[in-house]
PDB file of N, CA and C in Angstrom:
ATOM      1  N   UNK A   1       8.039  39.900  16.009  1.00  0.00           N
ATOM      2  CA  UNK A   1       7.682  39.024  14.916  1.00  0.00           C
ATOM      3  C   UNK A   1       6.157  38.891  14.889  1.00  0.00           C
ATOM      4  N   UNK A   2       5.495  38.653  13.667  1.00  0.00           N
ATOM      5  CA  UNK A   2       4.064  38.876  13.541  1.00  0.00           C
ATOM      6  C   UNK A   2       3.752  37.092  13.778  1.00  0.00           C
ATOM      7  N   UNK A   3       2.614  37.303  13.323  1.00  0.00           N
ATOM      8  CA  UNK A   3       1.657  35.410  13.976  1.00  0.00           C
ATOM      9  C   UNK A   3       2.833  34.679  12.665  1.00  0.00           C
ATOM     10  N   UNK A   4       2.548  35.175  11.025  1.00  0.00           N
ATOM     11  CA  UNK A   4       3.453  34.346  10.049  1.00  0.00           C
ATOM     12  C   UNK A   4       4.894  34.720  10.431  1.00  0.00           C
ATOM     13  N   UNK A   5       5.595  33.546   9.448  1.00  0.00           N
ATOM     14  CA  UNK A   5       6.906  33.965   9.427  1.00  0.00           C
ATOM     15  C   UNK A   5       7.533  33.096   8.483  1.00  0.00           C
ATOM     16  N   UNK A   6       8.459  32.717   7.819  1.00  0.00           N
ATOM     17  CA  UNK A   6       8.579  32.368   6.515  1.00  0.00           C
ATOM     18  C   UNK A   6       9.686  31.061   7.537  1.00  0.00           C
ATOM     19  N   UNK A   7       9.551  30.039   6.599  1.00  0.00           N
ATOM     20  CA  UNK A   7      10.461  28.409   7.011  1.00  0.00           C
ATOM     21  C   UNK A   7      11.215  28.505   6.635  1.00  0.00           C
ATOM     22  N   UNK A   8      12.503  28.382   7.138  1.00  0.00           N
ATOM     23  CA  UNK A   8      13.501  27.728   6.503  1.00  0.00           C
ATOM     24  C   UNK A   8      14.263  26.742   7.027  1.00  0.00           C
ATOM     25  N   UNK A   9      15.061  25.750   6.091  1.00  0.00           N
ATOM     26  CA  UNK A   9      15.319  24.433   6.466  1.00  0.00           C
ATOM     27  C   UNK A   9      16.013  24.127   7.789  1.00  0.00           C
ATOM     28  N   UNK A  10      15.667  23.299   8.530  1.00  0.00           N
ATOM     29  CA  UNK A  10      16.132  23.014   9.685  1.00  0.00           C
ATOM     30  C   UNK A  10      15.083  23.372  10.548  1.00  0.00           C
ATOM     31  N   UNK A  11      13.952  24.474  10.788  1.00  0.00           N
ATOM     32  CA  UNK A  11      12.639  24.538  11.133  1.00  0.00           C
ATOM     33  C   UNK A  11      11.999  22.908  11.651  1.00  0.00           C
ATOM     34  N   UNK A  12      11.993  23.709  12.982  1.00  0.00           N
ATOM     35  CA  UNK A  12      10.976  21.990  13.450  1.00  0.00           C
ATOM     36  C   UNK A  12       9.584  22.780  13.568  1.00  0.00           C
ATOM     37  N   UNK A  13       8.001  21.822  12.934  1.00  0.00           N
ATOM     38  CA  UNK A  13       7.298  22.186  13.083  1.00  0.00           C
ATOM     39  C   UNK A  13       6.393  20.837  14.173  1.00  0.00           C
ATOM     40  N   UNK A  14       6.117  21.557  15.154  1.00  0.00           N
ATOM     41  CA  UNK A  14       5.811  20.196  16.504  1.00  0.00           C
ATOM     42  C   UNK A  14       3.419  20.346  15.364  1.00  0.00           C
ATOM     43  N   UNK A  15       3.927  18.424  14.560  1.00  0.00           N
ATOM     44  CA  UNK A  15       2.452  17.927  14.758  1.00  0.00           C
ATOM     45  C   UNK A  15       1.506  18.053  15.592  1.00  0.00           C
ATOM     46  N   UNK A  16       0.215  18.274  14.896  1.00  0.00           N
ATOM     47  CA  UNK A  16      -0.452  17.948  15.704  1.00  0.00           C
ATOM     48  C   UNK A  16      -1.090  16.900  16.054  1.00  0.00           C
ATOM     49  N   UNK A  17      -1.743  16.579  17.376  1.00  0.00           N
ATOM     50  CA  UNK A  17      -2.613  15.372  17.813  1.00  0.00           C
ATOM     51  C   UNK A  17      -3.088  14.667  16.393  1.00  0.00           C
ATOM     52  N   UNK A  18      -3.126  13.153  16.319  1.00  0.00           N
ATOM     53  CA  UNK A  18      -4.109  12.838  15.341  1.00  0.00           C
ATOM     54  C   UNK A  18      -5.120  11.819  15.764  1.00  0.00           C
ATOM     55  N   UNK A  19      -6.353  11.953  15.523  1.00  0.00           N
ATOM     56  CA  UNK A  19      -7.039  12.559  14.863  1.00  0.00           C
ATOM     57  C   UNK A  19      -6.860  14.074  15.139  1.00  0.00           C
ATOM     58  N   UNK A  20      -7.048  14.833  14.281  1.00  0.00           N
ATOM     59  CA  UNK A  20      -7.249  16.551  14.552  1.00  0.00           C
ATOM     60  C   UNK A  20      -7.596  16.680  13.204  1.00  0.00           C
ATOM     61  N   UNK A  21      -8.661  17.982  13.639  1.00  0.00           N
ATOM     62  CA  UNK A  21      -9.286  18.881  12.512  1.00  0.00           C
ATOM     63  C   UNK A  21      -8.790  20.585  12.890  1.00  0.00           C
ATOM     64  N   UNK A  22      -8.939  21.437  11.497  1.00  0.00           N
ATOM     65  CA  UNK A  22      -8.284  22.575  11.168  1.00  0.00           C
ATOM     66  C   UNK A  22      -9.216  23.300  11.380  1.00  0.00           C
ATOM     67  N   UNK A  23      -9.718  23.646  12.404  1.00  0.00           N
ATOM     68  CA  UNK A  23     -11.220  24.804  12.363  1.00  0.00           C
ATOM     69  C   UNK A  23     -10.672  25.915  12.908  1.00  0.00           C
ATOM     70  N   UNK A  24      -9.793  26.553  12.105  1.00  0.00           N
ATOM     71  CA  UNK A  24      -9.551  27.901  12.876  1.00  0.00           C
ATOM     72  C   UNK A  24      -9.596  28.789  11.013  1.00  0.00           C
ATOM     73  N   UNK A  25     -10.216  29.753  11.590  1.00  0.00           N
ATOM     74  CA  UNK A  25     -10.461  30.806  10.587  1.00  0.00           C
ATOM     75  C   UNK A  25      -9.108  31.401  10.250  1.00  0.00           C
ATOM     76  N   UNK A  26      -8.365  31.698  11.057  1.00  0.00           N
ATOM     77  CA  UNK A  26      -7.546  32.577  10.832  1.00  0.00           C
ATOM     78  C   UNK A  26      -5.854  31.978  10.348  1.00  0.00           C
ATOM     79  N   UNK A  27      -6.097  30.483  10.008  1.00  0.00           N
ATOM     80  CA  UNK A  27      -4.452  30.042   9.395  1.00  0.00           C
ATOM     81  C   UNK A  27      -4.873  28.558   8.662  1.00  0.00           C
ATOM     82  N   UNK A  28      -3.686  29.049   7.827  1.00  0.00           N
ATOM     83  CA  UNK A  28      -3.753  27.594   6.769  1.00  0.00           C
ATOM     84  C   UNK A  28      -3.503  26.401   7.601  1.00  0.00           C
ATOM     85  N   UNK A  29      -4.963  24.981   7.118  1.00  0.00           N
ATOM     86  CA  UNK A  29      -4.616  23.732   7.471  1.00  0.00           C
ATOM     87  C   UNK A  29      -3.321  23.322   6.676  1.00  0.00           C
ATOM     88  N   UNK A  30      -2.061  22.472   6.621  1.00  0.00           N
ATOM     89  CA  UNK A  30      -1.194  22.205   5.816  1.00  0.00           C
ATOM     90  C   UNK A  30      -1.349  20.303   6.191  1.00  0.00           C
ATOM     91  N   UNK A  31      -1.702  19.528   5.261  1.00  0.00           N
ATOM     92  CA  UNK A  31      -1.871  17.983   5.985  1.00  0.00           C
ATOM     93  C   UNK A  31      -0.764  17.378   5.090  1.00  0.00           C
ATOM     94  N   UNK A  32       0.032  16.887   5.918  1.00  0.00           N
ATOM     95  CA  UNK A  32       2.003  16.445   5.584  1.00  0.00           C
ATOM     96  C   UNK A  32       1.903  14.957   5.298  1.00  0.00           C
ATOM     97  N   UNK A  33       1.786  14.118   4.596  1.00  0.00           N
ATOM     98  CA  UNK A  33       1.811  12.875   4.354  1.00  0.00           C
ATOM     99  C   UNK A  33       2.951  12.734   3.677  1.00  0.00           C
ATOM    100  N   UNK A  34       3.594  10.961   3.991  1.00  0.00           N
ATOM    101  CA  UNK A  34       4.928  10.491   2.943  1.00  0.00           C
ATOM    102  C   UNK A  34       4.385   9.192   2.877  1.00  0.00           C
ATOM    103  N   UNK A  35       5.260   8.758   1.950  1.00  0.00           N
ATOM    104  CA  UNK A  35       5.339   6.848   2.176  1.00  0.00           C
ATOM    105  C   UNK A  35       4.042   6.254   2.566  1.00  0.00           C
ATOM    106  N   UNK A  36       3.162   6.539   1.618  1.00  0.00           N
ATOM    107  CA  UNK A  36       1.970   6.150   2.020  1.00  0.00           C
ATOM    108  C   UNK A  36       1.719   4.627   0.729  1.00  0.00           C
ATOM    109  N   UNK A  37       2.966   4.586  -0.336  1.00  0.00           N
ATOM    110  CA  UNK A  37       3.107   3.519  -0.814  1.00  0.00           C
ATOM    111  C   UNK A  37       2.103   2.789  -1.338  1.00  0.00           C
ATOM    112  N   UNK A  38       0.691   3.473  -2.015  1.00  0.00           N
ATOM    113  CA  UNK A  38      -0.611   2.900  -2.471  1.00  0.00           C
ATOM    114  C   UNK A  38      -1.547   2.580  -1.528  1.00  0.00           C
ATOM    115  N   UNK A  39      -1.487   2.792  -0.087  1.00  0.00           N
ATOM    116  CA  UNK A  39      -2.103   2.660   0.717  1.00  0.00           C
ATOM    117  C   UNK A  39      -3.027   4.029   0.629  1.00  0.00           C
ATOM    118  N   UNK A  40      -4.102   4.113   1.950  1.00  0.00           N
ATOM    119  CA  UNK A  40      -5.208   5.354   1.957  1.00  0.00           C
ATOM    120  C   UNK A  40      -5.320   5.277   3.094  1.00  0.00           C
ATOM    121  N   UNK A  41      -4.581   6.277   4.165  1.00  0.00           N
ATOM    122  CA  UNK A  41      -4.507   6.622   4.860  1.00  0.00           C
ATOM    123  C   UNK A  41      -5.521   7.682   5.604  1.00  0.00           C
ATOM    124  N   UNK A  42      -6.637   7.519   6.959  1.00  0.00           N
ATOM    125  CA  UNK A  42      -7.439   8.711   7.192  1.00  0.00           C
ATOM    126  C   UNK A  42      -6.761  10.197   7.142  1.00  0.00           C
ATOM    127  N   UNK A  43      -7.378  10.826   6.421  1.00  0.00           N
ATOM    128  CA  UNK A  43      -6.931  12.214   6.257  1.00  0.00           C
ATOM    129  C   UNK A  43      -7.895  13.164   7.051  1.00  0.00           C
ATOM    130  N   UNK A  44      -6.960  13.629   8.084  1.00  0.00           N
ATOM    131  CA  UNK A  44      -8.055  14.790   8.818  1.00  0.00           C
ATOM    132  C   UNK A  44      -8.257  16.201   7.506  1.00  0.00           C
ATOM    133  N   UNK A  45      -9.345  16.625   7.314  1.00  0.00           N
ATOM    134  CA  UNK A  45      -9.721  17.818   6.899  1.00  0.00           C
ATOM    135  C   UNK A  45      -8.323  19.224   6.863  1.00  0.00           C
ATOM    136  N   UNK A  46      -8.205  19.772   5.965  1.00  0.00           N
ATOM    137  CA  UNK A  46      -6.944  20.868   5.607  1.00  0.00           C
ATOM    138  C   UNK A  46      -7.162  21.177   4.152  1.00  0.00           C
ATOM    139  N   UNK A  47      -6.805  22.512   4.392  1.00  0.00           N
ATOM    140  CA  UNK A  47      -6.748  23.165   3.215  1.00  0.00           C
ATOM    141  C   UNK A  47      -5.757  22.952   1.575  1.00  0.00           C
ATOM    142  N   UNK A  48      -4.461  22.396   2.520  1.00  0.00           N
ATOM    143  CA  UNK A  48      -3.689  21.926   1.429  1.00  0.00           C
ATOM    144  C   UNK A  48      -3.162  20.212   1.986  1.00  0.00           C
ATOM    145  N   UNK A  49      -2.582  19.508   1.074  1.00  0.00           N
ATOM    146  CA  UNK A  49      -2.376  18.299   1.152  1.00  0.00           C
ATOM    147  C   UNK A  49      -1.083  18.152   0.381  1.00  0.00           C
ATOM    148  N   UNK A  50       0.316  18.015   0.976  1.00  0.00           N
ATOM    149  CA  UNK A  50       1.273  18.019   0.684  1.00  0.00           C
ATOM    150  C   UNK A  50       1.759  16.141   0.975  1.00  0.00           C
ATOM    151  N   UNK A  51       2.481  15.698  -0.278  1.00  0.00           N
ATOM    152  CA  UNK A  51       2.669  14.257  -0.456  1.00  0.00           C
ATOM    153  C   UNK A  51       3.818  14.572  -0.375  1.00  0.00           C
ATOM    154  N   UNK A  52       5.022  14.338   0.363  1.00  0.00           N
ATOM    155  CA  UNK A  52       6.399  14.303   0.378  1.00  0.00           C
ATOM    156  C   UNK A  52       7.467  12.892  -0.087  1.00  0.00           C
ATOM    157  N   UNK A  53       6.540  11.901  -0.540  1.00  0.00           N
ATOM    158  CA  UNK A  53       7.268  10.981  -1.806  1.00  0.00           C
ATOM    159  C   UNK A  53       6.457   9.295  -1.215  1.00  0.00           C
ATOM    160  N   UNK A  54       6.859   8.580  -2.043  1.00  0.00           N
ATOM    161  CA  UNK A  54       6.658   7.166  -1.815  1.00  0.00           C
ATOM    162  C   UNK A  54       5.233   7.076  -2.191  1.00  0.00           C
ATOM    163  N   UNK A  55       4.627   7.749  -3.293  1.00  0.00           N
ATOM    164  CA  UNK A  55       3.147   7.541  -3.287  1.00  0.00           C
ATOM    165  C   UNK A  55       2.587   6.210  -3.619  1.00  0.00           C
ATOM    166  N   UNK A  56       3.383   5.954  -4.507  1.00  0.00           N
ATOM    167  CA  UNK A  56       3.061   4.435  -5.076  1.00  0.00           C
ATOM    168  C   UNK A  56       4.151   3.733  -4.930  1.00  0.00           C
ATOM    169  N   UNK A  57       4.085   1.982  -4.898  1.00  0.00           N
ATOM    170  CA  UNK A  57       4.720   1.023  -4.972  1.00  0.00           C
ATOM    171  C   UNK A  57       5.484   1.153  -5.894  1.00  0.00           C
ATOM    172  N   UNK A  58       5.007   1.044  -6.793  1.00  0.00           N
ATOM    173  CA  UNK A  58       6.051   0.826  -8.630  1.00  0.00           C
ATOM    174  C   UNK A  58       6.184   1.856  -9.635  1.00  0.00           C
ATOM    175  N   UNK A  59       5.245   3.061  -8.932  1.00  0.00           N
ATOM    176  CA  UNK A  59       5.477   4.205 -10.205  1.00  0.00           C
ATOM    177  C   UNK A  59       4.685   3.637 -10.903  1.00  0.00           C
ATOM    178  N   UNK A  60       3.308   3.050 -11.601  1.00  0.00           N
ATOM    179  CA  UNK A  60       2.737   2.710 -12.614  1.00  0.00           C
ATOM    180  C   UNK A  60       1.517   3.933 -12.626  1.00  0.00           C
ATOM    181  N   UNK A  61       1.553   4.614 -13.415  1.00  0.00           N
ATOM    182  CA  UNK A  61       0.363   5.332 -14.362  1.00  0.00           C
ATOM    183  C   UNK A  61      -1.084   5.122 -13.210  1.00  0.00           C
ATOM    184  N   UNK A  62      -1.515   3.706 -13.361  1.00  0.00           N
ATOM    185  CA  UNK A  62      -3.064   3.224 -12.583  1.00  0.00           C
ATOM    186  C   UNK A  62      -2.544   3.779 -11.419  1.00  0.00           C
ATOM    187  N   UNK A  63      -1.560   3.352 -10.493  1.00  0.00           N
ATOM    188  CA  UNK A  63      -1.076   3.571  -9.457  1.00  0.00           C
ATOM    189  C   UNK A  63      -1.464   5.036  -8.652  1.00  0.00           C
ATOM    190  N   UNK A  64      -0.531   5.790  -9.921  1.00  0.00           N
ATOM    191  CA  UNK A  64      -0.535   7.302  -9.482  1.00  0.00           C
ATOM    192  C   UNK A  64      -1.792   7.714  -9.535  1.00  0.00           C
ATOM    193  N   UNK A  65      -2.592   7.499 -10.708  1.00  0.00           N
ATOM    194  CA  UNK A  65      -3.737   7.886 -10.696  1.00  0.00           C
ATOM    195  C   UNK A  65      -5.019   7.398  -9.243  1.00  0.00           C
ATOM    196  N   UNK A  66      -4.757   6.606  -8.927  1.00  0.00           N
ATOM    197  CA  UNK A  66      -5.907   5.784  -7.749  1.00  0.00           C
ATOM    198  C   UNK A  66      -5.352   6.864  -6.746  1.00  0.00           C
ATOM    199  N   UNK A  67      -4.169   7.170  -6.241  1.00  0.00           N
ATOM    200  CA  UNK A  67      -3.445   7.999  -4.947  1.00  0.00           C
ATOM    201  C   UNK A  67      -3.609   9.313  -5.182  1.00  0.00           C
ATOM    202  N   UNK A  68      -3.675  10.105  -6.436  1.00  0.00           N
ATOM    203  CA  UNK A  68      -4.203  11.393  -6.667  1.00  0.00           C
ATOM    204  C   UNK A  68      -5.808  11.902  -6.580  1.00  0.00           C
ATOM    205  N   UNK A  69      -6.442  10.539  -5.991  1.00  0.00           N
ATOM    206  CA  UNK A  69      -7.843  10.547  -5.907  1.00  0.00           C
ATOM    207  C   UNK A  69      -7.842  10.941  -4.784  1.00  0.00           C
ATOM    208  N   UNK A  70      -6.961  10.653  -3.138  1.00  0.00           N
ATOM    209  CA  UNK A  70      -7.063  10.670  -2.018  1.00  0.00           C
ATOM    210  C   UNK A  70      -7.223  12.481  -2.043  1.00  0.00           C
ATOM    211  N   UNK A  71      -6.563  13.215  -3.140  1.00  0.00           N
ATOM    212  CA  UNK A  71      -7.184  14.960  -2.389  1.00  0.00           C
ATOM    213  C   UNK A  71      -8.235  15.338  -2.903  1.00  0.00           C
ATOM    214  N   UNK A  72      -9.174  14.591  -3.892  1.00  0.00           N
ATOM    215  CA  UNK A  72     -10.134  14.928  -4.479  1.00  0.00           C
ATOM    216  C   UNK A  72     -11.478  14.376  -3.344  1.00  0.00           C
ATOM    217  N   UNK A  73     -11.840  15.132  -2.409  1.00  0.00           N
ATOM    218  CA  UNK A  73     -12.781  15.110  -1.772  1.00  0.00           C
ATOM    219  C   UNK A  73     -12.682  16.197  -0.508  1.00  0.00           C
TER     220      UNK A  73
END
């Protein structure tokens, strides 16, 4: 099997330490957040930023918009 290999469900992927940063040249950062519920959580540095649900309290428009700010930097 090569370094990639494709996921499929049931796949455990063991986190890393946090704080941690992605300084390796050679593989995608992936940063896994849920249930962060309007809160702003420190985000270590990664290439992609995957939200797996609960972004906001109530679903309101302002809401979503303030929490879609957290990947813009």
């Amino acid at each position: 099997m090569g370094v990639s290999r494709e996921l499929i469900a049931g796949d455990c992927i063991t986190p890393l330490p946090f704080p941690t940063t992605c300084k390796t040249n050679d593989k995608t950062c992936v940063i896994c957040i849920s249930d962060t519920h309007n809160s702003k959580p420190p985000l270590p540095d990664g290439e992609i930023l995957l939200h797996a649900g609960d972004l906001s309290q109530y679903g309101l428009v302002d809401e979503i918009q303030a929490q879609t700010r957290l990947a813009e930097r």
